[in-house]
Protein backbone atom coordinates (compact mmCIF):
# COMPACT_ATOMS: atom_id res chain seq x y z
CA UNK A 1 0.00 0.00 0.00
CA UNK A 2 1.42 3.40 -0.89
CA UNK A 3 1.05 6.23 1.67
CA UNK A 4 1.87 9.68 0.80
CA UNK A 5 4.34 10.91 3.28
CA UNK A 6 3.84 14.97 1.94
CA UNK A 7 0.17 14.15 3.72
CA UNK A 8 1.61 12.39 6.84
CA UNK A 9 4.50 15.41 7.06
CA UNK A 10 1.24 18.14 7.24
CA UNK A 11 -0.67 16.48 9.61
CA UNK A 12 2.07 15.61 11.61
CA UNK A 13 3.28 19.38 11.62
CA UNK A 14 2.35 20.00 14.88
CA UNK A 15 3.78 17.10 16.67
CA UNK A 16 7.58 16.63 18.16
CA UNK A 17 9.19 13.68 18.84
CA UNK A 18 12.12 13.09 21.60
CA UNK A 19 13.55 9.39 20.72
CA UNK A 20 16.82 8.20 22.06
CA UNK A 21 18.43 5.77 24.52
CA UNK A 22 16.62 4.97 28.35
CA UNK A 23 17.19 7.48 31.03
CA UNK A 24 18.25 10.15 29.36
CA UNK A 25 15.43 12.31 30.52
CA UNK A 26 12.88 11.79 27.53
CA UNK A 27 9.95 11.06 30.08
CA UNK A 28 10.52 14.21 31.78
CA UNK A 29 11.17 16.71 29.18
CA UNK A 30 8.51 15.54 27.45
CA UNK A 31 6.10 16.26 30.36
CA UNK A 32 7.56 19.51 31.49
CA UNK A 33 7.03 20.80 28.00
CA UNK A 34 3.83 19.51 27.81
CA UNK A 35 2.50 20.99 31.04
CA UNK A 36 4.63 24.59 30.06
CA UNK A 37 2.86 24.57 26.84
CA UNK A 38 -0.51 22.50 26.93
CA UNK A 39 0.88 20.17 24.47
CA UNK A 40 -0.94 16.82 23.89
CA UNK A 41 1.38 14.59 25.75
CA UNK A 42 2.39 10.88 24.58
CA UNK A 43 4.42 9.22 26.28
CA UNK A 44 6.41 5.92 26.79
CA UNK A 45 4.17 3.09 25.27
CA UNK A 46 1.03 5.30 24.27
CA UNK A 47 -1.80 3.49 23.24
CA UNK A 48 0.25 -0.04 23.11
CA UNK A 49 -2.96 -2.08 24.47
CA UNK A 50 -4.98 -0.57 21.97
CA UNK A 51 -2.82 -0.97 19.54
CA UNK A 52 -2.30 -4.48 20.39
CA UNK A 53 -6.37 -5.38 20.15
CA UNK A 54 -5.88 -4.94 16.56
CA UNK A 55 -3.12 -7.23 16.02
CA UNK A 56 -2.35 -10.77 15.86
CA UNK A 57 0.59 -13.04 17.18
CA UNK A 58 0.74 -14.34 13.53
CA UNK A 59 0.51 -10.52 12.11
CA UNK A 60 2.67 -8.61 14.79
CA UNK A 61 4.19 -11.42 16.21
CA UNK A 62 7.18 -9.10 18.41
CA UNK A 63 4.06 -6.61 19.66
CA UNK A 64 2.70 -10.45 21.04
CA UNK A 65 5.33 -11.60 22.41
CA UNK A 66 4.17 -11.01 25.90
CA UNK A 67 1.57 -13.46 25.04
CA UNK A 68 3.48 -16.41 23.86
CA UNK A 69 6.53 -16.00 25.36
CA UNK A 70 7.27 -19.55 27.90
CA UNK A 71 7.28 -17.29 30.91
CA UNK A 72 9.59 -14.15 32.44
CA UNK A 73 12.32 -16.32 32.89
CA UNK A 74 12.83 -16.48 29.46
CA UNK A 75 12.05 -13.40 28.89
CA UNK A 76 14.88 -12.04 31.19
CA UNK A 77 17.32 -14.82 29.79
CA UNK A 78 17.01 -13.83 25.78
CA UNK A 79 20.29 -13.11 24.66
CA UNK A 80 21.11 -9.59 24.49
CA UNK A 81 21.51 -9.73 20.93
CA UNK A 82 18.38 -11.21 20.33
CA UNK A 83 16.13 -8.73 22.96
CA UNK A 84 17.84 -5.67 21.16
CA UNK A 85 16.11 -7.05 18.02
CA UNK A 86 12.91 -7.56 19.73
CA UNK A 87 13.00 -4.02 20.72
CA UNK A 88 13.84 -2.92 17.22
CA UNK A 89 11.58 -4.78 15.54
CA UNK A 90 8.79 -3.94 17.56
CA UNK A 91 9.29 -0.45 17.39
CA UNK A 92 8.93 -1.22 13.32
CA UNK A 93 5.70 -3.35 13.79
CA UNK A 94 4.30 -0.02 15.97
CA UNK A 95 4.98 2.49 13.16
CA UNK A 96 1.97 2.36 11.17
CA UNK A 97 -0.36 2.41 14.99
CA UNK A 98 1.66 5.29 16.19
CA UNK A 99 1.57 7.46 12.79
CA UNK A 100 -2.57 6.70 12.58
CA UNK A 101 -2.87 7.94 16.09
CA UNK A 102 -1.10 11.22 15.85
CA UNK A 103 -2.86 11.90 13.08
CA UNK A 104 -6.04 11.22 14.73
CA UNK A 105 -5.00 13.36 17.52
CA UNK A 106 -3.91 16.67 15.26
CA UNK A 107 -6.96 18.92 15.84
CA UNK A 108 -7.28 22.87 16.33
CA UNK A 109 -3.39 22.86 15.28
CA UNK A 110 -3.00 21.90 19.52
CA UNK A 111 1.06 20.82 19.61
CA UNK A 112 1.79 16.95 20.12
CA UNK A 113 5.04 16.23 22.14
CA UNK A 114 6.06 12.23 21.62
CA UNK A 115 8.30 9.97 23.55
CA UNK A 116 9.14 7.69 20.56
CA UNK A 117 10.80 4.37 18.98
CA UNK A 118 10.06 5.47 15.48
CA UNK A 119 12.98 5.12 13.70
CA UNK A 120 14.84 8.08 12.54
CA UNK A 121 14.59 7.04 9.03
CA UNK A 122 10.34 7.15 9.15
CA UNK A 123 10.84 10.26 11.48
CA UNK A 124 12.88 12.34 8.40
CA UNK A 125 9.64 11.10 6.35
CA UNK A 126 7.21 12.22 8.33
CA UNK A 127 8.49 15.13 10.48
CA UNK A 128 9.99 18.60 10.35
CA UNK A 129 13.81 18.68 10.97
CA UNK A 130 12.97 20.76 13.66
CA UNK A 131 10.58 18.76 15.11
CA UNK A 132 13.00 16.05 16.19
CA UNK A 133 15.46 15.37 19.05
CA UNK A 134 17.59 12.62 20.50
CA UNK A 135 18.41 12.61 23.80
CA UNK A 136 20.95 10.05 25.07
CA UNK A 137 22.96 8.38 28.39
CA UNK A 138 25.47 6.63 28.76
CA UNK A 139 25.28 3.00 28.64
CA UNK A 140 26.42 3.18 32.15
CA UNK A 141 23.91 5.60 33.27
CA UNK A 142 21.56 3.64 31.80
CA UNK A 143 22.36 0.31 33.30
CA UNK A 144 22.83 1.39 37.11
CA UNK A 145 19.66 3.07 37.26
CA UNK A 146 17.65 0.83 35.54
CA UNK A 147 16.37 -0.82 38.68
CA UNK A 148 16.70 2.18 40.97
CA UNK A 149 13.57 3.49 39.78
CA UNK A 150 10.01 2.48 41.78
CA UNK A 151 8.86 1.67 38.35
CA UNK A 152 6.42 -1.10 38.89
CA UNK A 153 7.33 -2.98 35.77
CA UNK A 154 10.76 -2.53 37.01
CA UNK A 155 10.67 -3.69 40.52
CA UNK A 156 8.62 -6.94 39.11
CA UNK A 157 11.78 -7.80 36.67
CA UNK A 158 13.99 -7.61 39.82
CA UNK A 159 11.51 -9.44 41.63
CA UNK A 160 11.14 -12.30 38.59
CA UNK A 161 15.45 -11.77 38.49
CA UNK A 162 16.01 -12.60 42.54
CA UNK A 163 13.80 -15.33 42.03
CA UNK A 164 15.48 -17.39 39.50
CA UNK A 165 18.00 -20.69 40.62
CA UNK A 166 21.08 -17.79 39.94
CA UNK A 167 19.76 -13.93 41.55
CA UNK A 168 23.07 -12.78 41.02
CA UNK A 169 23.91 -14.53 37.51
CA UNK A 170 20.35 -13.48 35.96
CA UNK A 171 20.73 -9.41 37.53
CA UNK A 172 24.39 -9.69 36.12
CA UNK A 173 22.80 -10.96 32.37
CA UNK A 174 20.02 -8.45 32.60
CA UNK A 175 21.86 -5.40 33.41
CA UNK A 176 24.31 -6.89 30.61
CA UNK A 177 21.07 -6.52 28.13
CA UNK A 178 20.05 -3.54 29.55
CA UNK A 179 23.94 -1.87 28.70
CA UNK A 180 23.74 -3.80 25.13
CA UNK A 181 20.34 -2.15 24.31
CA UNK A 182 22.04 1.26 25.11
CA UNK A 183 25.42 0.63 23.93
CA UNK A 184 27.61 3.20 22.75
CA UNK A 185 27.99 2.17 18.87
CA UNK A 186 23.11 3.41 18.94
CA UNK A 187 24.29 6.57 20.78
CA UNK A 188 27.28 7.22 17.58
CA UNK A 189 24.23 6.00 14.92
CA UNK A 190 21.75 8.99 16.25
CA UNK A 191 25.13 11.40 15.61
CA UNK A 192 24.50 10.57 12.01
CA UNK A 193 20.53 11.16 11.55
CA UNK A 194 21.19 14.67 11.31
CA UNK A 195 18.73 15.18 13.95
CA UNK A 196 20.26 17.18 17.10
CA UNK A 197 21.83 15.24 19.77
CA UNK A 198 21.74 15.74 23.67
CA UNK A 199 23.84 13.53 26.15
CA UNK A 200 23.68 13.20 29.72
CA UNK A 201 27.26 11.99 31.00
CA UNK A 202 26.32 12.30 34.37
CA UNK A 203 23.18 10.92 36.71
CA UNK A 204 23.19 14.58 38.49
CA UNK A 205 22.86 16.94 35.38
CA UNK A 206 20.25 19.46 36.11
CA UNK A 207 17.34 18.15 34.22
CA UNK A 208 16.49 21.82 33.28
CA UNK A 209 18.92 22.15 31.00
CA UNK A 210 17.91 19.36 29.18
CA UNK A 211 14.29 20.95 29.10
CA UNK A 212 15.56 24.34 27.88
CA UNK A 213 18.08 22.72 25.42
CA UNK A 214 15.05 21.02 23.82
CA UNK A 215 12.72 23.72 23.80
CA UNK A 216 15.26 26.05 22.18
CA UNK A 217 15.96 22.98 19.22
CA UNK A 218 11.85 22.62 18.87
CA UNK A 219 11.68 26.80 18.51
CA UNK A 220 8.91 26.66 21.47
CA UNK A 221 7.38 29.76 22.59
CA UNK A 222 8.69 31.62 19.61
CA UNK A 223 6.54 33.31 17.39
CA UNK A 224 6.77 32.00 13.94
C-alpha cells in the first residue's frame, strides 16, 4: 500500500518527537514541556494495548510476544543480541499504529510532544527537521539506574530476576542486556541522523537544562 508521506508530514506538523536511549530524561522533558505549553502529551508506550487489540501473534508477532513467550524467565534470559532485536523490531511493527494515532490526535493545530521508537529514518519522512530530538545516556547511566527506579514494571523484573536458581547470575545478564540495548555504537548512529543530539554523562545533570536545550531545538514559545 502506498502512503503519501507529503500528507503524513502536514498532519504531523504540529507534533515533536524526543527518541533516544533509556534514562536520558525523555519522560521528563517531554512532560515539562507539555504541562509549560498545553501540548498533547504521549508518552512511553502510548496506546500499546490498543494498539495491540488490533493485532495478531501471527501478524505482529514481536508486539505479542508477551503473550506467547514460555514465561519471564525467558524473557529475562534472551540473549542480548536477540532482545535488542525484539525491541527494534517492535518499534517497526508499531509504526503504522503510532503514525494513525497522531494523526487522529492533530486537531485545532494543539502541539503533540512524543516519547518515541520510530525510527529516525520514518521520522525524516514524516516530520519537520525541527521537530526532532535525540536525547541520550550513557550506557552506564543507563544500566545502574535501571532498577533504581520504583517503576512497577521494574521492581517486578527484579523481583522475577532474585527469584530465579542464579539472583546474582540473571541481575548480572540483565543489566548486561540492559547496557547492550544502550550501547555506545546506537548513541554514535543517532550522531549521524542529522537530527540534534543531547547527552547526559552524568546521573546529576540538572534536568532543566535538558528541558531548555530542547525547547530552544523545537523553537517553542517563539513566534513564527
Amino acid at each position: 500500500m502506498y502512503i503519501n508521506n507529503t500528507i503524513i508530514k502536514h498532519h504531523m506538523r504540529n507534533v515533536y518527537f524526543i527518541n533516544g536511549t533509556a534514562y536520558a530524561g525523555k519522560s521528563t522533558v517531554c512532560k515539562a514541556l507539555a504541562e509549560k505549553y498545553d501540548m498533547i502529551l504521549c508518552g512511553e508506550n502510548y496506546g500499546f494495548n490498543k494498539f495491540l487489540s488490533l493485532t495478531t501473534p501471527k501478524t505482529h508477532p514481536n508486539m505479542n510476544y508477551f503473550k506467547t513467550m514460555d514465561g519471564w524467565e525467558a524473557y529475562v534470559s534472551r540473549s542480548k543480541e536477540t532482545y535488542d532485536a525484539w525491541m527494534e523490531d517492535t518499534a517497526r511493527e508499531l509504526i503504522e499504529f503510532e503514525i494513525m494515532e497522531l494523526v487522529s490526535l492533530t486537531h485545532d493545530d494543539k502541539k503533540i510532544i512524543v516519547d518515541t521508537n520510530i525510527p529516525h529514518d520514518v521520522l525524516k519522512e514524516i516530520a519537520a527537521p525541527d521537530h526532532v530530538v535525540y536525547m541520550v545516556a550513557t550506557p552506564e547511566i543507563a544500566t545502574e539506574s535501571f532498577f533504581k527506579r520504583p517503576d512497577a514494571d521494574k521492581q517486578f523484573l527484579l523481583k522475577v530476576l532474585k527469584n530465579m536458581d542464579n539472583p546474582e547470575q540473571a541481575i548480572s545478564h540483565y543489566k548486561d542486556i540492559v547496557s547492550y540495548v544502550n550501547r555506545q555504537e546506537k548513541i554514535d548512529a543517532f550522531r549521524h541522523t542529522g537530527f540534534p543530539v543531547i547527552e547526559r554523562k552524568s546521573i546529576d545533570e540538572p534536568i532543566d537544562e535538558k528541558i531548555h536545550a530542547v525547547e530552544e531545538y523545537f523553537h517553542l514559545g517563539k513566534k513564527a
